[in-house]
C-alpha atoms as a PDB file:
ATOM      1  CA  UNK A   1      45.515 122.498  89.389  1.00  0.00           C
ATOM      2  CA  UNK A   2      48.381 123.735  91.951  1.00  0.00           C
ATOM      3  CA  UNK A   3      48.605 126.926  92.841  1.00  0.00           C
ATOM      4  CA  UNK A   4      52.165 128.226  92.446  1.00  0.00           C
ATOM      5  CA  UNK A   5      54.442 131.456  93.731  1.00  0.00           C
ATOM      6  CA  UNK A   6      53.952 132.745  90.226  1.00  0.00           C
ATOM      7  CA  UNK A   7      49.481 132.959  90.490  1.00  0.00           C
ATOM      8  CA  UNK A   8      50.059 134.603  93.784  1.00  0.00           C
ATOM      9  CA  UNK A   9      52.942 136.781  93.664  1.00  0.00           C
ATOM     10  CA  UNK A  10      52.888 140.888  92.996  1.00  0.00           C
ATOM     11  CA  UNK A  11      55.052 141.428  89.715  1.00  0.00           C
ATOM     12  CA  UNK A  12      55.355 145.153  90.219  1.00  0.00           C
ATOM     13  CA  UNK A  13      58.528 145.089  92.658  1.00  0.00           C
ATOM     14  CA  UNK A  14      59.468 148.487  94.491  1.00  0.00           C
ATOM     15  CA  UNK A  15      62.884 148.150  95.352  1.00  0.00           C
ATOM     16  CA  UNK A  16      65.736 150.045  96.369  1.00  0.00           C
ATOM     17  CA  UNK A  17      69.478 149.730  95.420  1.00  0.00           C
ATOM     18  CA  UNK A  18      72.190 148.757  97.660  1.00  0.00           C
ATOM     19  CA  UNK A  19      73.524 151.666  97.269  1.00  0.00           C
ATOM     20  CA  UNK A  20      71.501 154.103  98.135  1.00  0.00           C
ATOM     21  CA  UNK A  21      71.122 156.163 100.953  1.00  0.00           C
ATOM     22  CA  UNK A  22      69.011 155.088 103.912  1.00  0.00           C
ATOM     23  CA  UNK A  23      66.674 157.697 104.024  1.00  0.00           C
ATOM     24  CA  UNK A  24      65.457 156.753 100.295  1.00  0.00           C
ATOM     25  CA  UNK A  25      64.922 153.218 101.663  1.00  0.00           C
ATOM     26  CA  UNK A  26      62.740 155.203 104.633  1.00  0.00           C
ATOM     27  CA  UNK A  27      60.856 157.575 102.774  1.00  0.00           C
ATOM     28  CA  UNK A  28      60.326 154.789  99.953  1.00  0.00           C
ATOM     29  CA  UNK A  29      58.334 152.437 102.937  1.00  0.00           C
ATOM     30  CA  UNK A  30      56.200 155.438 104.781  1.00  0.00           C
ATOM     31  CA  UNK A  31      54.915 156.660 101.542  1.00  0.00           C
ATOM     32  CA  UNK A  32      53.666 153.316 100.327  1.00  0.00           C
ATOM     33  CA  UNK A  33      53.029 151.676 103.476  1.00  0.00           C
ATOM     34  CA  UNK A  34      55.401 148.616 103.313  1.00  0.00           C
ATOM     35  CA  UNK A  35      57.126 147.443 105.747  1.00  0.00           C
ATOM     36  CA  UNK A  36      60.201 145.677 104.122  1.00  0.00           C
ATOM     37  CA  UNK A  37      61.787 146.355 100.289  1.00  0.00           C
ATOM     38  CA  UNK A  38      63.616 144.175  98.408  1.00  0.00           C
ATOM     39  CA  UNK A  39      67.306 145.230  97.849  1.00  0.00           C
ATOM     40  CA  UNK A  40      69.029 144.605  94.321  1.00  0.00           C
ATOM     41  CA  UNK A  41      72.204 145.369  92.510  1.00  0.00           C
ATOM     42  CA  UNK A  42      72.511 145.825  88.900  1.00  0.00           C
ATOM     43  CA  UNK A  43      69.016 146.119  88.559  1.00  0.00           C
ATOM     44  CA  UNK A  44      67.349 143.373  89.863  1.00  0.00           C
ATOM     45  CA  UNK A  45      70.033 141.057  91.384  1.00  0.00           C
ATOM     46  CA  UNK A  46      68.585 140.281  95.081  1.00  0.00           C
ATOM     47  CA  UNK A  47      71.315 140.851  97.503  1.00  0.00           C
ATOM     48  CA  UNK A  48      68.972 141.721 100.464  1.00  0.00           C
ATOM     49  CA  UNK A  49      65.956 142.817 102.472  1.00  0.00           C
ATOM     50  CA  UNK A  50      65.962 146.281 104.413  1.00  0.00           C
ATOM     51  CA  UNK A  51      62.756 147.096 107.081  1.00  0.00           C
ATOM     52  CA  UNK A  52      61.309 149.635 108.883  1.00  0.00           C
ATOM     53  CA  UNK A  53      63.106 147.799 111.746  1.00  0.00           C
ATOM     54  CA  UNK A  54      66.507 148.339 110.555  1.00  0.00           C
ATOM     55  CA  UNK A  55      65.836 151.662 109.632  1.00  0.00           C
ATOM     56  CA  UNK A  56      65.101 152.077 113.455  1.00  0.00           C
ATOM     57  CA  UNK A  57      67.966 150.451 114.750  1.00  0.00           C
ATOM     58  CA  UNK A  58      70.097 152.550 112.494  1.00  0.00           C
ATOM     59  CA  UNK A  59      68.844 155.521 113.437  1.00  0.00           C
ATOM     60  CA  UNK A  60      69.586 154.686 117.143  1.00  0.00           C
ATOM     61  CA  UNK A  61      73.171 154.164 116.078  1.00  0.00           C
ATOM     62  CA  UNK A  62      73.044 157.581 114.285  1.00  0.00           C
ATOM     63  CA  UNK A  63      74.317 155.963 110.905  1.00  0.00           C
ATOM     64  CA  UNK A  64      73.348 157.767 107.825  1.00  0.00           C
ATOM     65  CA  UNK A  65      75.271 155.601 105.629  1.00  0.00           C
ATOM     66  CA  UNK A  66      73.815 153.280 102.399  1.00  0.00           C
ATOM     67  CA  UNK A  67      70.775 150.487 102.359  1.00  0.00           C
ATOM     68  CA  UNK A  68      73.883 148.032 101.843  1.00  0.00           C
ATOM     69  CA  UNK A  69      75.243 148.755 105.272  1.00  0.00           C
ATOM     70  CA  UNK A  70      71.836 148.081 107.574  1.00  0.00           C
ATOM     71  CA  UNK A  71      70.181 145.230 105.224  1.00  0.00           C
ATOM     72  CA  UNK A  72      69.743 141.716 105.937  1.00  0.00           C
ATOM     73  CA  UNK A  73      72.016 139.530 103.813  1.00  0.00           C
ATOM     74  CA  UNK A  74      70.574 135.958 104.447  1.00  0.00           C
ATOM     75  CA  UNK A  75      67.683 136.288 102.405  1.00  0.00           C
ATOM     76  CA  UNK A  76      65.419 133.627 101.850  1.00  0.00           C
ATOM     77  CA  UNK A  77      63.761 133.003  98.375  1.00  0.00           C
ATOM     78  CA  UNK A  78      61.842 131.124  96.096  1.00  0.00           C
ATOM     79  CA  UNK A  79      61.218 129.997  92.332  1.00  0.00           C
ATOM     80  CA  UNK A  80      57.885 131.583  90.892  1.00  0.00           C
ATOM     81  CA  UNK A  81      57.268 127.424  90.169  1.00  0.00           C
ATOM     82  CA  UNK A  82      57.409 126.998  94.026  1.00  0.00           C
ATOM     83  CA  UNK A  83      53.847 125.526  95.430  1.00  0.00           C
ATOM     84  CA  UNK A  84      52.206 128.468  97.106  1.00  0.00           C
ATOM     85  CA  UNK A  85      51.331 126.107 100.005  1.00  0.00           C
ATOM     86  CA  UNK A  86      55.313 125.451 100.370  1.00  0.00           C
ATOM     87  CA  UNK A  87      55.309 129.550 100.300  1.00  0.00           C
ATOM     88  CA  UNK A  88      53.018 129.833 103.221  1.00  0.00           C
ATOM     89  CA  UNK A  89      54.363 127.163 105.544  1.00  0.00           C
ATOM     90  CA  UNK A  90      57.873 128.987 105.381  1.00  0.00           C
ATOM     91  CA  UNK A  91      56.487 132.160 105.967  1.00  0.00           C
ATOM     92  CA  UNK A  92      54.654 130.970 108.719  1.00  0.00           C
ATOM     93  CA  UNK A  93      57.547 128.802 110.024  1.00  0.00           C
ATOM     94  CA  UNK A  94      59.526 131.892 109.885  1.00  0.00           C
ATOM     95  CA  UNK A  95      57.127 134.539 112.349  1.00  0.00           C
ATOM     96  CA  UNK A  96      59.077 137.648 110.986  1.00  0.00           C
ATOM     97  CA  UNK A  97      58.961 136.546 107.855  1.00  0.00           C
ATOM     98  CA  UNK A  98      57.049 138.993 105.603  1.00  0.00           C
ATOM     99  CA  UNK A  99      58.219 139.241 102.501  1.00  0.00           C
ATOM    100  CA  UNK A 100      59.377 136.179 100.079  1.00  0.00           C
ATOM    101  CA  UNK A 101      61.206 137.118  97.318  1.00  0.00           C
ATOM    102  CA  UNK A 102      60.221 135.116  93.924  1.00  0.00           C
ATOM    103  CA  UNK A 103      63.881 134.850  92.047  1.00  0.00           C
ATOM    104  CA  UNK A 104      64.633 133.003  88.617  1.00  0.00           C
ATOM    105  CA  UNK A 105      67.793 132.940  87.610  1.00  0.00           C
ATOM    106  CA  UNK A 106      69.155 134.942  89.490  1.00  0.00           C
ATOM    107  CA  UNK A 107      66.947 138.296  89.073  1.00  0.00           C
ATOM    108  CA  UNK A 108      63.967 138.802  91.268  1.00  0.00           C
ATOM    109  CA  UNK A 109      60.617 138.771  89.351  1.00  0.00           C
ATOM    110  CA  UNK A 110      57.913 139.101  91.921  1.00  0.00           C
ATOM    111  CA  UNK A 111      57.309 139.217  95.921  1.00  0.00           C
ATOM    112  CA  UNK A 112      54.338 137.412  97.933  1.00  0.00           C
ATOM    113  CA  UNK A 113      53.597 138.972 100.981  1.00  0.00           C
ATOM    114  CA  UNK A 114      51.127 137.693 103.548  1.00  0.00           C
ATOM    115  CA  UNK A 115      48.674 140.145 102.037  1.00  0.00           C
ATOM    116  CA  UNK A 116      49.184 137.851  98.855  1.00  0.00           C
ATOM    117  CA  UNK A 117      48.459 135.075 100.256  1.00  0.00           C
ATOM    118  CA  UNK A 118      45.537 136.111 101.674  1.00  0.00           C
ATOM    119  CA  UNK A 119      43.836 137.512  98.729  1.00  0.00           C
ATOM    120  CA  UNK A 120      45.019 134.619  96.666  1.00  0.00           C
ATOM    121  CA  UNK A 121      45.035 133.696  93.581  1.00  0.00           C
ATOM    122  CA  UNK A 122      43.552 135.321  90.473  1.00  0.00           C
ATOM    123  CA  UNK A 123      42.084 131.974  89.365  1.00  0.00           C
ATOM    124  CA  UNK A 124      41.925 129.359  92.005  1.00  0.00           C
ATOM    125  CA  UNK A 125      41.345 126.019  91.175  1.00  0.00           C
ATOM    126  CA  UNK A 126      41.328 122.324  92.973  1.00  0.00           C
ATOM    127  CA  UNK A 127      41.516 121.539  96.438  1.00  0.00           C
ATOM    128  CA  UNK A 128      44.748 123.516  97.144  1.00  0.00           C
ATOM    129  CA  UNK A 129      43.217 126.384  95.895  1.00  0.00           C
ATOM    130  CA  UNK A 130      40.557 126.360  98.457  1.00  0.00           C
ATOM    131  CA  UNK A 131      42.833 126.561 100.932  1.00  0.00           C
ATOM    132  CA  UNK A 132      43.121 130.323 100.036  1.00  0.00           C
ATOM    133  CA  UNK A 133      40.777 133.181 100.593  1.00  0.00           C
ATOM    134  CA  UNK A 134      39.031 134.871  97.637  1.00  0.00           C
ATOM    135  CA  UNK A 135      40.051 137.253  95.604  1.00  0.00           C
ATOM    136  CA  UNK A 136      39.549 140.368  97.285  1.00  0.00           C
ATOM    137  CA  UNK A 137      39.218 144.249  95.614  1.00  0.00           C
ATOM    138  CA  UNK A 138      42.925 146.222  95.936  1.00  0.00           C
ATOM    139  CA  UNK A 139      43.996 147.919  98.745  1.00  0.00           C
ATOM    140  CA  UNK A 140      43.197 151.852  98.834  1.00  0.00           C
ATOM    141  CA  UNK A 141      46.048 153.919  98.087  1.00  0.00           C
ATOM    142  CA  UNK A 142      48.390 154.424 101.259  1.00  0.00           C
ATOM    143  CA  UNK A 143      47.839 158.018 103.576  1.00  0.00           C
ATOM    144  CA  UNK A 144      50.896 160.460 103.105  1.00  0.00           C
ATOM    145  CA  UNK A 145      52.773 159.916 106.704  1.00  0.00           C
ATOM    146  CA  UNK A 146      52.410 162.529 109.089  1.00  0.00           C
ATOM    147  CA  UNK A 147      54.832 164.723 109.972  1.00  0.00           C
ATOM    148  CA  UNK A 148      57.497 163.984 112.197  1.00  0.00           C
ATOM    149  CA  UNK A 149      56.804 165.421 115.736  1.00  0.00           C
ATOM    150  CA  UNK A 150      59.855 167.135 116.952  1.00  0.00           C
ATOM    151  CA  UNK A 151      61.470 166.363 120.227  1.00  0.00           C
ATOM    152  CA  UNK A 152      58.506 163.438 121.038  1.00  0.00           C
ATOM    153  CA  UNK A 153      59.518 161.608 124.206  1.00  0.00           C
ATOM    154  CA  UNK A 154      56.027 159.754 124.696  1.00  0.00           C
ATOM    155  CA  UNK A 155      53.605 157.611 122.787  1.00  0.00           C
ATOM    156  CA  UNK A 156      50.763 159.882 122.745  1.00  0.00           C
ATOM    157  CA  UNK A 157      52.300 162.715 120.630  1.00  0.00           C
ATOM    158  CA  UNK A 158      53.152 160.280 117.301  1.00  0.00           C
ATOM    159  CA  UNK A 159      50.527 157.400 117.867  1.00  0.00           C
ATOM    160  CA  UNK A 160      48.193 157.073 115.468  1.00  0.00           C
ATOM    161  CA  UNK A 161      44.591 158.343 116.888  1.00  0.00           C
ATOM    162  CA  UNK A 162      42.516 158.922 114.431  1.00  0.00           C
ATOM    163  CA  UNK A 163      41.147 156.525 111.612  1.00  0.00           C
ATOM    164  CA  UNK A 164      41.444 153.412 113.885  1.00  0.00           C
ATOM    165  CA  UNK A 165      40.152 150.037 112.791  1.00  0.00           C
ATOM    166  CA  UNK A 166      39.394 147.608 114.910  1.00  0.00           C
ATOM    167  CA  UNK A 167      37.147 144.551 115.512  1.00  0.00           C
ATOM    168  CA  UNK A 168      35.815 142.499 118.024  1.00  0.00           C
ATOM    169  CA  UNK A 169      35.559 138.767 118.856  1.00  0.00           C
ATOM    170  CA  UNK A 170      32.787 137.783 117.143  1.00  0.00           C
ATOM    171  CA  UNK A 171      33.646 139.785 113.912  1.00  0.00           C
ATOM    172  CA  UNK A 172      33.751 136.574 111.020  1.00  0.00           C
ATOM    173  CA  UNK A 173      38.124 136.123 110.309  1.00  0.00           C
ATOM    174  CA  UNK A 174      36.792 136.868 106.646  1.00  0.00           C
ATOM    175  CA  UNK A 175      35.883 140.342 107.273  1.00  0.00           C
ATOM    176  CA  UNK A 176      39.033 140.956 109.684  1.00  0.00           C
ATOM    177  CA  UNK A 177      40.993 139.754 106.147  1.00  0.00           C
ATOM    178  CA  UNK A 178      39.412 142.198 104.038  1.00  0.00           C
ATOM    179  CA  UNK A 179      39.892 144.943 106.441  1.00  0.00           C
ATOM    180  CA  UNK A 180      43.742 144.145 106.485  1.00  0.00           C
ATOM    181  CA  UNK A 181      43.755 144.082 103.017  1.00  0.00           C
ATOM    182  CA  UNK A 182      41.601 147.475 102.656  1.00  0.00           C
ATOM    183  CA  UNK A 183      43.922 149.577 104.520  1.00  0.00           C
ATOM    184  CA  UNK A 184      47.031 147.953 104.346  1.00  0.00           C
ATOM    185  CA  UNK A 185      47.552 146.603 108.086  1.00  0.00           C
ATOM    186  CA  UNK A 186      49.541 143.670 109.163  1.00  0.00           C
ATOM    187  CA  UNK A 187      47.238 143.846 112.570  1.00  0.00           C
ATOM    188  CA  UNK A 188      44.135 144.623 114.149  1.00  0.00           C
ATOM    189  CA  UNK A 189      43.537 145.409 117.783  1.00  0.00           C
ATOM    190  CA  UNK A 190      40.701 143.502 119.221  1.00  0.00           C
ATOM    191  CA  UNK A 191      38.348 145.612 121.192  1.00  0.00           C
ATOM    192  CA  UNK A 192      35.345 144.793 123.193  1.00  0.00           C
ATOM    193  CA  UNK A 193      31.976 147.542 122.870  1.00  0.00           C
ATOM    194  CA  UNK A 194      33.524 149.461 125.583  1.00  0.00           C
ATOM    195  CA  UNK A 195      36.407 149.632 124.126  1.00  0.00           C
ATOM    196  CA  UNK A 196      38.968 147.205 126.330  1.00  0.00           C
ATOM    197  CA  UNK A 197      41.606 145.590 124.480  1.00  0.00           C
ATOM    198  CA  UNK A 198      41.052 141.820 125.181  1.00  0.00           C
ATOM    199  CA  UNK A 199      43.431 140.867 121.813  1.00  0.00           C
ATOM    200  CA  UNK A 200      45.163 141.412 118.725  1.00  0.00           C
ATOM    201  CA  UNK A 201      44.594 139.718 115.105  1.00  0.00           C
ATOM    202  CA  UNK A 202      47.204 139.587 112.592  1.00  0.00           C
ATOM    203  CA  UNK A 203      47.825 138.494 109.108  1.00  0.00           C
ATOM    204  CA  UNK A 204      50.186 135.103 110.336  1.00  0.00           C
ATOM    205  CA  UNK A 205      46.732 134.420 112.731  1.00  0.00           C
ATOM    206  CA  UNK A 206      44.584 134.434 109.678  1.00  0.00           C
ATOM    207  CA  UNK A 207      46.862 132.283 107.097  1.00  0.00           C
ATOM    208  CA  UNK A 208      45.971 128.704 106.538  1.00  0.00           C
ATOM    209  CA  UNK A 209      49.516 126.614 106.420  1.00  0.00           C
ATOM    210  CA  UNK A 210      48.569 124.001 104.395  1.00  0.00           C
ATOM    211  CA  UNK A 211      51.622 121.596 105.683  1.00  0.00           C
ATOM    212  CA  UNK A 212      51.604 122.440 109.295  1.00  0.00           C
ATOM    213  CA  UNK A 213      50.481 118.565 109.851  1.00  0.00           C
ATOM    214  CA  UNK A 214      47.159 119.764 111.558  1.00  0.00           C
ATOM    215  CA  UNK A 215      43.676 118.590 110.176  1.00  0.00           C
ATOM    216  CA  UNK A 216      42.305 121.559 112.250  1.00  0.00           C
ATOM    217  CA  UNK A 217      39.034 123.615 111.481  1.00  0.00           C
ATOM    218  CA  UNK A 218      40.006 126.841 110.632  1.00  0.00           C
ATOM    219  CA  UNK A 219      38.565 129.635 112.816  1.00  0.00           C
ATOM    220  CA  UNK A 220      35.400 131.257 111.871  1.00  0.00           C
ATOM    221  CA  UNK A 221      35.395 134.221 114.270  1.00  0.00           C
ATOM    222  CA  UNK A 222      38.449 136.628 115.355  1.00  0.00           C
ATOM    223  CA  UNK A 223      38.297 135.342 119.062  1.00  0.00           C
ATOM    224  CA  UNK A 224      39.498 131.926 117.802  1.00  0.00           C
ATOM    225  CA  UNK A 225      41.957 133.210 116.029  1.00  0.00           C
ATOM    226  CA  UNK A 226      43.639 136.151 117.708  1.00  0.00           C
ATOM    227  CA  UNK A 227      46.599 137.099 120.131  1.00  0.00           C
ATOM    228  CA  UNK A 228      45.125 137.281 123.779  1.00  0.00           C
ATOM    229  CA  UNK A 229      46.227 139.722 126.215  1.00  0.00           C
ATOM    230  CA  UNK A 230      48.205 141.300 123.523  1.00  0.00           C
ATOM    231  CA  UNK A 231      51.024 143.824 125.029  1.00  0.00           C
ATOM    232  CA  UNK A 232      50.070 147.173 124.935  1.00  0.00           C
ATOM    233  CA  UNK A 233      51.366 150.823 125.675  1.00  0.00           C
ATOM    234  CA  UNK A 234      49.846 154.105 127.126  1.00  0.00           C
ATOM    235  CA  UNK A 235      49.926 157.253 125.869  1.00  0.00           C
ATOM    236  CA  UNK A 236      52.925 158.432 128.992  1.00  0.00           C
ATOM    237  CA  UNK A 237      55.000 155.495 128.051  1.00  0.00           C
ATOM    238  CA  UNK A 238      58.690 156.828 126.870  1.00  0.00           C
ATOM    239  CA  UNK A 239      59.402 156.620 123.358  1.00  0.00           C
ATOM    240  CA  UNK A 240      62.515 154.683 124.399  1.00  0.00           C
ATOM    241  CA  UNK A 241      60.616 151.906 125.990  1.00  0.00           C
ATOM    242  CA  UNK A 242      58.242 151.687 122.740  1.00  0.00           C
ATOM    243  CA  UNK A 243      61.018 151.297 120.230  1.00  0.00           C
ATOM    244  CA  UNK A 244      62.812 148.840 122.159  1.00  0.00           C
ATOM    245  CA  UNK A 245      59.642 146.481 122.111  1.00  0.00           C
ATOM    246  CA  UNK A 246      59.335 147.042 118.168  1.00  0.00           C
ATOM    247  CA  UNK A 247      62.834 146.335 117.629  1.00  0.00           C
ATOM    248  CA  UNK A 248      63.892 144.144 119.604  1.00  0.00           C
ATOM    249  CA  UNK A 249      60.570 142.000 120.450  1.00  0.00           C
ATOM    250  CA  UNK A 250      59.660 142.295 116.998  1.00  0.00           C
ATOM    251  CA  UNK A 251      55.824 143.709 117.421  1.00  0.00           C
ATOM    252  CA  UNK A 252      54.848 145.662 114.381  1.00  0.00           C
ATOM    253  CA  UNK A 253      51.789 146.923 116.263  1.00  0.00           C
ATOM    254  CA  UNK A 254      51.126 148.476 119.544  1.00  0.00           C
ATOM    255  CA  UNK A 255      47.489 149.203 121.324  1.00  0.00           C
ATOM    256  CA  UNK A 256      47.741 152.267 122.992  1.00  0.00           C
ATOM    257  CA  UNK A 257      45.166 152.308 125.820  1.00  0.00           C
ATOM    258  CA  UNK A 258      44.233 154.351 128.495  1.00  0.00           C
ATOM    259  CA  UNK A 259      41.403 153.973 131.601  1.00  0.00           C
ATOM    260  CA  UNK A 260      41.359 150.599 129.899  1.00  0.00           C
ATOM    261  CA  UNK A 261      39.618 151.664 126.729  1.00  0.00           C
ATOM    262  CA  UNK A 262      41.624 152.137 123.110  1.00  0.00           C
ATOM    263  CA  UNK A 263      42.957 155.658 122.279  1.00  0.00           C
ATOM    264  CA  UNK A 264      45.924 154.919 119.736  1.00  0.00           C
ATOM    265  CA  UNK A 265      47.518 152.755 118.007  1.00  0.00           C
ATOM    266  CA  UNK A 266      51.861 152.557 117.386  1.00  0.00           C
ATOM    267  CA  UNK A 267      53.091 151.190 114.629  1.00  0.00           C
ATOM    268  CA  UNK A 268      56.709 150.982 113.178  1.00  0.00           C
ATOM    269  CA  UNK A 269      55.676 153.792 110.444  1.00  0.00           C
ATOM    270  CA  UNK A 270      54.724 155.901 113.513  1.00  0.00           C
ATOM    271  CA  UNK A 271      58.153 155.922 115.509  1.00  0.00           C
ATOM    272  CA  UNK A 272      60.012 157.031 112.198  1.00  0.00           C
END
């Protein structure tokens, strides 16, 4: 039997409103750890999709204004009846591409994130279902943020150091999934046993597009799959230089290493 949008998606939305102010839209994200909500109208009429990115780039244009204002309009979505192989291959086809709103008739009913897809369906079945990871237990709930660190000009005084999770090339792709699904990441650095950075591993590295055209084995171990020579940050690097790589490169995670070894991590959550 196909797997659709509708066996994959997660039917409790968090959204925000058009309307309201952008620091609801903020505080909304860092306390649940997503990186993107939904925007509605009237409820549950989708009119867009607001980040942590264009929380960022408002902030650097000092606008306090409404979710409305800093949102991204062209927002593309999908009917819950939608093949969840079709979902897959346009979020991989689309790199930024995080979140995929499920609409029907008009009002939004569900989301599938790559975390969806990677846990898959409830009850898989058939051939296409195989061509999704197991189920997988919940995430744990989301650490509080931290707070904000006033007047930071580097890296090392709001990088993450403590907690980190990482893995190394030979660490199976299934275990790097159900760490990202544990804790919530979109990435994992790579690390060797002393602790060099040698790559990075991300949800869109461990997603099987089923109509990508390739007949390809899919990886068994992280080193097959991951980002080598991943860009990375030290703990002296401006704040400035950080957020212009997250915003305008797109990374949603940044190694923070030091004497070649890992000491941090900087995420999107961190330089709000």
């Amino acid at each position: 039997m196909a797997v659709r949008a509708r066996d994959v998606m997660t039917r409790r939305v968090l959204t925000v409103d058009a309307e309201d102010p952008i620091e609801r839209a903020e505080k909304r994200m860092l306390t649940t750890g997503f990186s993107a909500l939904p925007v509605v109208r009237d409820i549950d009429r989708l009119v867009g999709i607001v980040s942590l990115v264009d929380v960022l780039r408002a902030r650097e244009q000092d606008s306090d204004g409404t979710v409305g204002g800093i949102m991204t309009t062209e927002v593309l979505a999908l009917s819950p009846t939608t093949s969840a192989a079709v979902v897959a291959h346009r979020m991989r086809t689309y790199g930024e591409l995080r979140v995929m709103p499920i609409v029907e008739r008009g009002r939004l009913v569900g989301i599938v994130t790559r975390s969806d897809l990677l846990r898959g369906p409830r009850r898989a079945q058939g051939r296409l279902g195989r061509l999704f990871r197991p189920t997988l237990p919940d995430p744990t709930p989301v650490r509080p943020p931290r707070p904000a660190v006033a007047g930071a000009t580097t890296v090392g005084e709001v990088m993450t150091r403590t907690g980190l999770v990482t893995v190394d090339p030979t660490t199976p792709c299934s275990r790097a999934v159900e760490l990202l699904l544990a804790h919530r990441f979109s990435a994992l650095p790579v690390t060797e046993p002393d602790g060099a950075v040698v790559g990075i591993v991300s949800e869109a590295d461990l997603m099987r597009d089923p109509l990508d055209g390739t007949r390809g084995v899919l990886p068994r171990t992280v080193g097959a799959a991951m980002t080598r020579d991943p860009t990375v940050v030290h703990p002296g690097t401006p704040l400035d230089q950080a957020r212009a790589l997250v915003v305008d490169r797109g990374f949603r995670v940044l190694p923070v290493v030091e004497e070649g070894g890992l000491v941090g991590v900087l995420s999107r959550s961190d330089l709000i």
